[in-house]
N, C-alpha and C. Protein backbone atom coordinates (compact mmCIF):
# COMPACT_ATOMS: atom_id res chain seq x y z
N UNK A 1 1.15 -32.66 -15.75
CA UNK A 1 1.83 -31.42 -15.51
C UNK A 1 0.87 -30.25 -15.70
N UNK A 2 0.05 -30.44 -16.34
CA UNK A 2 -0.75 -29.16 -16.92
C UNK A 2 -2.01 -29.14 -15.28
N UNK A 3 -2.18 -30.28 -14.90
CA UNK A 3 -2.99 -30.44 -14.05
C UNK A 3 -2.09 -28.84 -12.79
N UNK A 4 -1.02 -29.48 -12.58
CA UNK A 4 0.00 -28.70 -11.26
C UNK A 4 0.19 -27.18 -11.72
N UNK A 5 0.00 -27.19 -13.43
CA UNK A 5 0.49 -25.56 -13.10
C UNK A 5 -1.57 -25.02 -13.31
N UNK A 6 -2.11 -25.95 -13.71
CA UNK A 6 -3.68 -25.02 -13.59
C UNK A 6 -3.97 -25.22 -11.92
N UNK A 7 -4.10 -26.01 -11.25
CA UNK A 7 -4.33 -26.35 -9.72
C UNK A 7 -3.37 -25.67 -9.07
N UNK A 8 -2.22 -26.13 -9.58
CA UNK A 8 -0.88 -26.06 -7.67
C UNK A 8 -0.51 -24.64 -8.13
N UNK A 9 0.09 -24.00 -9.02
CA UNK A 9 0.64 -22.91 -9.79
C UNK A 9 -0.17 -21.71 -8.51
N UNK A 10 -1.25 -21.50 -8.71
CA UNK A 10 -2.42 -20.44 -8.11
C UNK A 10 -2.28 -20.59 -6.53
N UNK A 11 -2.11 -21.96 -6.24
CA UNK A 11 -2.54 -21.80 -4.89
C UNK A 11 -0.77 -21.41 -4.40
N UNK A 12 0.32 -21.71 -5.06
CA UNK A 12 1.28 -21.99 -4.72
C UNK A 12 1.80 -20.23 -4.42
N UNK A 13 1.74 -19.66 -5.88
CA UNK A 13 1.87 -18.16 -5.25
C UNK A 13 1.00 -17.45 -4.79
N UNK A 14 -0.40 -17.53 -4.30
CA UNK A 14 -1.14 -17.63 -3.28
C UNK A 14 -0.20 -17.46 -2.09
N UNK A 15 -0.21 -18.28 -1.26
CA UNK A 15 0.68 -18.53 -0.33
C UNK A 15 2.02 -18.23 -0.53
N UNK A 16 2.74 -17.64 -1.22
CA UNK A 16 3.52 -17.50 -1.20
C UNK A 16 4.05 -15.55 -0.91
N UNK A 17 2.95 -15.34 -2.19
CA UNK A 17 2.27 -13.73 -1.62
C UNK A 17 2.08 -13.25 -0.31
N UNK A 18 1.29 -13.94 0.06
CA UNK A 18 0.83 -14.17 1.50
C UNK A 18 1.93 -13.48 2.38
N UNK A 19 2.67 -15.05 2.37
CA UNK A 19 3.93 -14.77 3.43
C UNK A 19 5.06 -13.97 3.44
N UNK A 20 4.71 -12.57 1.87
CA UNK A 20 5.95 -11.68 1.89
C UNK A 20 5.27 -10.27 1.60
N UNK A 21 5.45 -8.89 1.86
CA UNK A 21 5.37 -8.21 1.10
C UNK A 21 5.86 -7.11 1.37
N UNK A 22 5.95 -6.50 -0.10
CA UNK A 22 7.44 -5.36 -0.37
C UNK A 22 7.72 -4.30 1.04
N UNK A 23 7.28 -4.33 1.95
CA UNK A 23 7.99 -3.61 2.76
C UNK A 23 8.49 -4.68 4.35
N UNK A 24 8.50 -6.19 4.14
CA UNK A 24 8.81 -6.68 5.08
C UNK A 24 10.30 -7.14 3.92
N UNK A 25 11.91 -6.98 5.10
CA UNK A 25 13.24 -7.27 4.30
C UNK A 25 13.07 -8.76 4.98
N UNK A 26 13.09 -9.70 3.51
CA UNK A 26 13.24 -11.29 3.96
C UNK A 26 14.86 -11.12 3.98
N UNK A 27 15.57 -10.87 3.61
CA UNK A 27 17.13 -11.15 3.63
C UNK A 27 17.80 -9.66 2.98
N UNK A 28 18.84 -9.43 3.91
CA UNK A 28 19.68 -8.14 3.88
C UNK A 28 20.80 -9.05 3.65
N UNK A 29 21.45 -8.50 2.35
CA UNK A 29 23.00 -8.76 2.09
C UNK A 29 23.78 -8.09 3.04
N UNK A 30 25.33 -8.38 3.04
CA UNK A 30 26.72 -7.75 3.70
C UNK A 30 26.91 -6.56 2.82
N UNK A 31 27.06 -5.24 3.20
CA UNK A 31 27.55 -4.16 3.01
C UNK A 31 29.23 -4.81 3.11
N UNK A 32 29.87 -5.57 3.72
CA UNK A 32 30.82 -5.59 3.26
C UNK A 32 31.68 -6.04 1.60
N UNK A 33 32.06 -5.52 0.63
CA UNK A 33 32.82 -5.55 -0.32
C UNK A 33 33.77 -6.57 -0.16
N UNK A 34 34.32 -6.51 0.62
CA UNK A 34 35.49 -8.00 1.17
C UNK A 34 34.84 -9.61 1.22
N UNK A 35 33.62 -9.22 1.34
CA UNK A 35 32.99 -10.80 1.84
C UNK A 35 33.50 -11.80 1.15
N UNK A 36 33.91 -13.34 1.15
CA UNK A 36 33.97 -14.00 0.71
C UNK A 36 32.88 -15.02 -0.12
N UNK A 37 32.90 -14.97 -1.77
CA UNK A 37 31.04 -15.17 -2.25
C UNK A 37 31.65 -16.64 -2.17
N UNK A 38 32.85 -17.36 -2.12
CA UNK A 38 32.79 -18.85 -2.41
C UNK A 38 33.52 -19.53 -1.45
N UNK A 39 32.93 -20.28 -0.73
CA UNK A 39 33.68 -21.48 0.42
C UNK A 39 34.03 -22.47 0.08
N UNK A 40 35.10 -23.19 0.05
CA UNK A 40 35.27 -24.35 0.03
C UNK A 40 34.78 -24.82 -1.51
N UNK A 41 34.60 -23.89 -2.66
CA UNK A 41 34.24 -24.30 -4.32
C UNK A 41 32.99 -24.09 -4.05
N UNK A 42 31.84 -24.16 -3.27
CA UNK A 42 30.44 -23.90 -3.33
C UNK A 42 30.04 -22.56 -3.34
N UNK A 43 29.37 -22.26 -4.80
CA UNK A 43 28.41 -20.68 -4.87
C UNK A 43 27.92 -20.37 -3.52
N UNK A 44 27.94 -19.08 -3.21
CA UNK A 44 27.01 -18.52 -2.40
C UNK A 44 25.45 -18.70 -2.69
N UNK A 45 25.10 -19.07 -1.82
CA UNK A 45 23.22 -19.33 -2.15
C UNK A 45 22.82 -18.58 -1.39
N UNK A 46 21.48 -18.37 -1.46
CA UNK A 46 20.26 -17.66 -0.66
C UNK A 46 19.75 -18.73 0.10
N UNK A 47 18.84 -18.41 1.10
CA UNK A 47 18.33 -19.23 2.56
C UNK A 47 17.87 -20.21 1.83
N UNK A 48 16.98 -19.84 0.70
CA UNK A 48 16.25 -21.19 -0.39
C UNK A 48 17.04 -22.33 -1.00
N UNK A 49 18.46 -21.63 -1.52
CA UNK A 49 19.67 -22.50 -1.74
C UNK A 49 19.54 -22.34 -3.37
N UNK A 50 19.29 -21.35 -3.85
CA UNK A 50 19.24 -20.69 -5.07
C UNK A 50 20.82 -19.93 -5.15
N UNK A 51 21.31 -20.27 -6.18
CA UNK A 51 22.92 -19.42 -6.33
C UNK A 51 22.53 -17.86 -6.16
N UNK A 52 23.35 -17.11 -5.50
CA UNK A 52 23.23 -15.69 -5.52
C UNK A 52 24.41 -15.20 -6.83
N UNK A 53 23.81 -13.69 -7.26
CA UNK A 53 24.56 -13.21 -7.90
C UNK A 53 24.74 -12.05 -7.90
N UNK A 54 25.84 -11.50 -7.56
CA UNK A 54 26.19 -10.06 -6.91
C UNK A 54 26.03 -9.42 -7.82
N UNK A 55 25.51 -7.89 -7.83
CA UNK A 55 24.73 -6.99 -8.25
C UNK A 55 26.34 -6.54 -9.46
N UNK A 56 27.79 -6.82 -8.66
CA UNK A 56 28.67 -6.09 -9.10
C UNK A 56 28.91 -7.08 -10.39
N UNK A 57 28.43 -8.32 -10.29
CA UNK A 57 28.63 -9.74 -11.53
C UNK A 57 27.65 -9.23 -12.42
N UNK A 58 26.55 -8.79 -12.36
CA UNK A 58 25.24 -8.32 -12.70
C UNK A 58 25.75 -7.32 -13.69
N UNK A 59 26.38 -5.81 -13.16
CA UNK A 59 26.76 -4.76 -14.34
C UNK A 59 28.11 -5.28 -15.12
N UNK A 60 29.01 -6.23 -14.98
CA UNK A 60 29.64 -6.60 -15.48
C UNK A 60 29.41 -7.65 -16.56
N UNK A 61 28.43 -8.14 -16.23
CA UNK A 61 27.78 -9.00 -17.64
C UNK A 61 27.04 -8.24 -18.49
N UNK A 62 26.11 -7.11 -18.11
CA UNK A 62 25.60 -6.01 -18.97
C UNK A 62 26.84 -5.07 -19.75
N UNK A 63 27.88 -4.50 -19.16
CA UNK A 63 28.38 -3.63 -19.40
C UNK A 63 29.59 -4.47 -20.45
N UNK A 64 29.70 -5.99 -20.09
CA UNK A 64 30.55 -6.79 -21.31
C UNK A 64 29.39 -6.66 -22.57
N UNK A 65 28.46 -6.58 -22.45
CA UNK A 65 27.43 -6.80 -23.29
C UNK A 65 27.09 -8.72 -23.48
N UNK A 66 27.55 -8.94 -22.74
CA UNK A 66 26.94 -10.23 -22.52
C UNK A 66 25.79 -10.96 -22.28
N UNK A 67 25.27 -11.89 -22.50
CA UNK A 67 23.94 -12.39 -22.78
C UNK A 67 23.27 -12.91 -21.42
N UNK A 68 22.65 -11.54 -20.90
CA UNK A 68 21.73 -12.19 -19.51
C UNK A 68 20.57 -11.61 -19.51
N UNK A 69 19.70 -12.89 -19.10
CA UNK A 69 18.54 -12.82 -19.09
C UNK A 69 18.14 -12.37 -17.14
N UNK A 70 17.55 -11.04 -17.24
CA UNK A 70 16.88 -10.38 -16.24
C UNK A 70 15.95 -10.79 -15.66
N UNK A 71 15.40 -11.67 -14.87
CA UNK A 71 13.36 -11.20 -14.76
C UNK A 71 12.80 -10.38 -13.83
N UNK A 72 12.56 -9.50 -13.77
CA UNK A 72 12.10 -8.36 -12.80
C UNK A 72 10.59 -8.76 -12.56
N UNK A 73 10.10 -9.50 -11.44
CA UNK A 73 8.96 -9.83 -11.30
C UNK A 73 8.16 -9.21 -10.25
N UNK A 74 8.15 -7.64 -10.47
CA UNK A 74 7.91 -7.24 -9.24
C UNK A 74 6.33 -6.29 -10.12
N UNK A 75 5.91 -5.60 -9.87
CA UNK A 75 4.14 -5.10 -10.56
C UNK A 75 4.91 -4.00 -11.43
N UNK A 76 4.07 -3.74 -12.63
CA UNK A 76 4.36 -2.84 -14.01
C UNK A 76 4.73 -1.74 -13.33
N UNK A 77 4.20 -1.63 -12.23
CA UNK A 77 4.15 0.52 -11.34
C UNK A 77 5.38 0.45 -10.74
N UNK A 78 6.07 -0.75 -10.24
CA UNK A 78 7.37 -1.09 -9.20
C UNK A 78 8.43 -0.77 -10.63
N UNK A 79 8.28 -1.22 -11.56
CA UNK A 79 9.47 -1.67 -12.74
C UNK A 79 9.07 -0.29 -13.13
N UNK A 80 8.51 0.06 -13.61
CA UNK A 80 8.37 1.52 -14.19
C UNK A 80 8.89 2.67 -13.52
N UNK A 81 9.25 1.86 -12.18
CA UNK A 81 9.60 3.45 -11.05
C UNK A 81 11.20 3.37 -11.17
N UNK A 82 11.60 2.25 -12.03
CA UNK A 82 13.24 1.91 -12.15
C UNK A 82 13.42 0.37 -11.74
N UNK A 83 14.29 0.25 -13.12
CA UNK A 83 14.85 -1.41 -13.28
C UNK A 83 16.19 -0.97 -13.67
N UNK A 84 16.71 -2.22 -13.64
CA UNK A 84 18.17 -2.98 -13.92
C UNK A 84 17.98 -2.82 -15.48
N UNK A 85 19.44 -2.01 -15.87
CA UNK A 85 19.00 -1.89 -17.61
C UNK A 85 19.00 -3.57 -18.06
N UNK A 86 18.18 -3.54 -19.00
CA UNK A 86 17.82 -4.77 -19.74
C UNK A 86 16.87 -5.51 -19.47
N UNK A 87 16.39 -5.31 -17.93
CA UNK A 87 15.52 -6.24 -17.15
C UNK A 87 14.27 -6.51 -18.13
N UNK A 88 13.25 -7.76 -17.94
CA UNK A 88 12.19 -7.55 -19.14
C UNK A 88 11.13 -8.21 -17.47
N UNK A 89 10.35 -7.40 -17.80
CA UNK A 89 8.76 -7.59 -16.50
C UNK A 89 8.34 -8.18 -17.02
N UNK A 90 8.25 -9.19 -16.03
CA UNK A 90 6.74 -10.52 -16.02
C UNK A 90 6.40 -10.14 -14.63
N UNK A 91 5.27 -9.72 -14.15
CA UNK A 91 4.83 -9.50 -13.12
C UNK A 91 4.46 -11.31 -12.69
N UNK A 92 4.78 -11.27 -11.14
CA UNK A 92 4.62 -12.60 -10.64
C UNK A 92 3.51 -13.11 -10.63
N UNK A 93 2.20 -12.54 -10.92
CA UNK A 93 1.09 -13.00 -11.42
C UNK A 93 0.68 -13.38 -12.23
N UNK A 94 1.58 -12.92 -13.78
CA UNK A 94 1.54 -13.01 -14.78
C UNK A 94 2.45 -14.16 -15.03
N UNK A 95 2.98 -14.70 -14.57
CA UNK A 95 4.21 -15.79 -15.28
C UNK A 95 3.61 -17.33 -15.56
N UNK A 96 2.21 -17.30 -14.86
CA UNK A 96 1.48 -18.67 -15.66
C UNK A 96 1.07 -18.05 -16.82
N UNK A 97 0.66 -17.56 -17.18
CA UNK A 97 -0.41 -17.15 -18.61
C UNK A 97 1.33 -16.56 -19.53
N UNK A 98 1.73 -15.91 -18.86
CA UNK A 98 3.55 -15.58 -19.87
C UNK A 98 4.65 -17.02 -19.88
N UNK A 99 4.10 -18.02 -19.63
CA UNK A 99 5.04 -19.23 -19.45
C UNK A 99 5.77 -19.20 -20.41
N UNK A 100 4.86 -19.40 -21.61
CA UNK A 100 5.48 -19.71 -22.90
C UNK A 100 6.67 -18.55 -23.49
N UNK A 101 6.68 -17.16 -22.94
CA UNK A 101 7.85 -16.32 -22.93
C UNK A 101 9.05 -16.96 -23.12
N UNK A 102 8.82 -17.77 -21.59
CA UNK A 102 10.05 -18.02 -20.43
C UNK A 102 10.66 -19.19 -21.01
N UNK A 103 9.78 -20.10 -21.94
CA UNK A 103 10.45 -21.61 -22.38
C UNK A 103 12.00 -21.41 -23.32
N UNK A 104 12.06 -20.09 -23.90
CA UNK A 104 12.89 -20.07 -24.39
C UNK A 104 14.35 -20.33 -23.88
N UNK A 105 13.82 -19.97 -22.36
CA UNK A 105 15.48 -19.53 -21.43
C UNK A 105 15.18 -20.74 -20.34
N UNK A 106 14.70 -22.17 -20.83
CA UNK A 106 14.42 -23.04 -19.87
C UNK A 106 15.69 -23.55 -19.44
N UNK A 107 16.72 -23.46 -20.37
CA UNK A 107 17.87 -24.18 -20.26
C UNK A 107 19.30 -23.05 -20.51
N UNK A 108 18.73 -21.82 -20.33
CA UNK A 108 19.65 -20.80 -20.25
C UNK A 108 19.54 -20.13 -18.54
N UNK A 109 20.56 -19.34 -18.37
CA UNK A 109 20.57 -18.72 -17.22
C UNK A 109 19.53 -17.66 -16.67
N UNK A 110 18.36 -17.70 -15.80
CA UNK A 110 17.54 -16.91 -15.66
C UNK A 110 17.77 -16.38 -14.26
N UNK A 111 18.17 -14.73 -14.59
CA UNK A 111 18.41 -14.09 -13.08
C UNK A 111 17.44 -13.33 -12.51
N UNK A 112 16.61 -13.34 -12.03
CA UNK A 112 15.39 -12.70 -11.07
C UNK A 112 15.01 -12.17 -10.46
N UNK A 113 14.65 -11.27 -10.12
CA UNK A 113 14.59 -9.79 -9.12
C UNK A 113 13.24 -9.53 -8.30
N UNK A 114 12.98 -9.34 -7.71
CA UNK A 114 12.05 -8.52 -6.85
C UNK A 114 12.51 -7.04 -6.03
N UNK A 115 11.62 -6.82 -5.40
CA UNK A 115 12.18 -5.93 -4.34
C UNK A 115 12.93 -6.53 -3.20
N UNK A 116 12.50 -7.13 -2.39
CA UNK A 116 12.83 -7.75 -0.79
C UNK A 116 13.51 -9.45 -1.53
N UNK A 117 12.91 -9.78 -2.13
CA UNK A 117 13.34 -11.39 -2.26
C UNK A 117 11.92 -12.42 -2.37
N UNK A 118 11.27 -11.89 -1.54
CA UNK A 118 10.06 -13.24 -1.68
C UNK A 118 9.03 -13.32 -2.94
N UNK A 119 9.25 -12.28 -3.72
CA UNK A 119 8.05 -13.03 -5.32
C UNK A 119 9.50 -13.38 -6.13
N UNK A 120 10.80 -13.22 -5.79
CA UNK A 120 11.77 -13.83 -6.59
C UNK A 120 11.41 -15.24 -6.38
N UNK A 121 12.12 -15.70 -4.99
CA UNK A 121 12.03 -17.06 -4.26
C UNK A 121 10.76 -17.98 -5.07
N UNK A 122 9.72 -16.80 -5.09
CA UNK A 122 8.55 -17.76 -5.04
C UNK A 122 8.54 -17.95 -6.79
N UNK A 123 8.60 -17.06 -7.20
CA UNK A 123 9.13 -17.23 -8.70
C UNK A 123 10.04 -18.26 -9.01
N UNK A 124 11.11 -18.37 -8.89
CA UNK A 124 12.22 -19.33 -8.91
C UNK A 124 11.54 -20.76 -8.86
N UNK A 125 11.49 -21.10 -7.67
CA UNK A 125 10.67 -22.26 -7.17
C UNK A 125 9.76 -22.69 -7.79
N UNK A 126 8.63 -22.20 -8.45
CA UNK A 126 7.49 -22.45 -9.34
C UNK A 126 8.23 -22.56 -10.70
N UNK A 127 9.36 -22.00 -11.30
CA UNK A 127 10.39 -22.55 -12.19
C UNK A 127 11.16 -23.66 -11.98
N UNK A 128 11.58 -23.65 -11.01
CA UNK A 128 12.36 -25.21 -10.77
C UNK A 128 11.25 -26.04 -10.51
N UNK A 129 10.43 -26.33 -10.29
CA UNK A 129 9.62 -27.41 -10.35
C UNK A 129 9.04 -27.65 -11.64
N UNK A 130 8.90 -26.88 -12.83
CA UNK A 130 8.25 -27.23 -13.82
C UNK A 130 9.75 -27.28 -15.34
N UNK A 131 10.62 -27.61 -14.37
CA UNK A 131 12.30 -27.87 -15.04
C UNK A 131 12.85 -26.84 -15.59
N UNK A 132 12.88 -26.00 -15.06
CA UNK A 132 13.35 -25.12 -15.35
C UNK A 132 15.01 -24.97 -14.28
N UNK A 133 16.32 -24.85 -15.02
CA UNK A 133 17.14 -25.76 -13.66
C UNK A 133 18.51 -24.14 -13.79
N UNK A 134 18.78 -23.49 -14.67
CA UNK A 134 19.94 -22.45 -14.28
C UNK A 134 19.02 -21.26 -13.74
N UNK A 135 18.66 -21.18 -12.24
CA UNK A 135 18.19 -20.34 -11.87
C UNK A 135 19.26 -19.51 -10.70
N UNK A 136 19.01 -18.23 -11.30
CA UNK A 136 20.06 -17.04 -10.18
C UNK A 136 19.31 -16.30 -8.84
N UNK A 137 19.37 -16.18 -8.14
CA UNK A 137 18.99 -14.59 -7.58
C UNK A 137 20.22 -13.56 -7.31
N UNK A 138 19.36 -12.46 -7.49
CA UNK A 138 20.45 -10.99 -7.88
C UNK A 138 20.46 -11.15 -6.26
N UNK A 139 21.34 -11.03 -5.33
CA UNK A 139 21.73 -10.67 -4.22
C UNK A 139 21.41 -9.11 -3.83
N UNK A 140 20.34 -9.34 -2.57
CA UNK A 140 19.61 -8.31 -2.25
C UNK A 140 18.89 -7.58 -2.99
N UNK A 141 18.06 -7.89 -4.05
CA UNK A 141 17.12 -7.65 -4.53
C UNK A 141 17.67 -5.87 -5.05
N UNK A 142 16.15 -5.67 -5.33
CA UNK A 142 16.53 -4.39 -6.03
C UNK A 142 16.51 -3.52 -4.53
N UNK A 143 16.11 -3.87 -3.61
CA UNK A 143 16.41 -2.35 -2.36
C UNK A 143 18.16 -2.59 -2.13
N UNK A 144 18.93 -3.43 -2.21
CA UNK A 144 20.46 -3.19 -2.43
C UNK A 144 21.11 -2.69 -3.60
N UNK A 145 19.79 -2.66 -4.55
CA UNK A 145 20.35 -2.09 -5.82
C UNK A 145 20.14 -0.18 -5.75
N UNK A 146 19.20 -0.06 -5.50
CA UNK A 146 18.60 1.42 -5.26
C UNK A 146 19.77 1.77 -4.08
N UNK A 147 19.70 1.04 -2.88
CA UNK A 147 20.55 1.65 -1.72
C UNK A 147 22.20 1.61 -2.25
N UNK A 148 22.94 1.08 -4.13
CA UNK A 148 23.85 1.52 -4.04
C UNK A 148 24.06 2.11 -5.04
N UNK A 149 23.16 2.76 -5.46
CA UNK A 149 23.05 4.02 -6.75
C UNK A 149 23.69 3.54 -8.45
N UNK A 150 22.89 2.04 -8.13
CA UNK A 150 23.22 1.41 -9.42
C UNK A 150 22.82 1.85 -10.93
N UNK A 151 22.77 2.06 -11.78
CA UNK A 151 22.01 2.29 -13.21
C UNK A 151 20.75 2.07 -13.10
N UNK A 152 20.07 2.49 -13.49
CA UNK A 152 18.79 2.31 -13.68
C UNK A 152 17.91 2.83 -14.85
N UNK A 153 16.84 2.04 -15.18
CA UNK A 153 16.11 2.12 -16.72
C UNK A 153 14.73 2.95 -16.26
């Protein structure tokens, strides 16, 4: 294992970087409020097949004061310009060398943010492979969060 996250880890968000960045939208949520988030008993997922979690589930677990873990993995200058109260930055470059942070919440719920979606995705993924298994994404990232004049830190 140590071999995959010193070897595969680098090349993996490598390429993964690559194929996204903050001003290309990988996935636009429904502006509609009505949408239906559950079919047939199955969570709504993202294209990756990661559970989504609506931004409105999001201030309602903060504002219960309830226990959720944020990861805002987007660069110190992006999070500093405004986060999701509570959010805690691991920049997506940083999350091999910050692993040991993250072991705490290996088996707790970890919800994940970017801007657009793709250093979430790619985040996520490099967590589920090294067992890491209650993984969220915030539905539409933080540009659906900014575009609906959510709280911000």
């Amino acid at each position: 294992m140590h071999r995959i996250l010193k070897y595969g880890l680098p090349f993996f968000l490598i390429t993964q970087l690559i194929s996204c960045s903050s001003d290309e939208v990988k996935y636009q949520p429904s502006n509609n409020s009505d949408e239906i988030k559950v079919t047939a008993g199955v969570a709504k997922t993202d294209p990756w097949g990661f559970p989504l979690i609506t931004q409105q589930e999001i201030m309602r677990k903060i504002n219960a004061k309830e226990e959720v873990f944020i990861l805002d993995v987007r660069s110190e200058g992006e999070f500093q310009q405004g986060h999701i109260p509570g959010a805690v930055n691991i920049p997506i470059g940083a999350i091999k060398a910050r692993l040991a942070e993250l072991e705490k919440y290996k088996n707790k719920e970890i919800t994940a943010i970017c801007y657009s979606g793709g250093r979430t995705v790619a985040t996520l993924r490099m967590l589920k492979s090294i067992g890491f298994t209650n993984l969220k994404h915030i539905e539409g990232d933080m540009q659906a969060w900014y575009s609906a004049k959510l709280p911000l830190d």
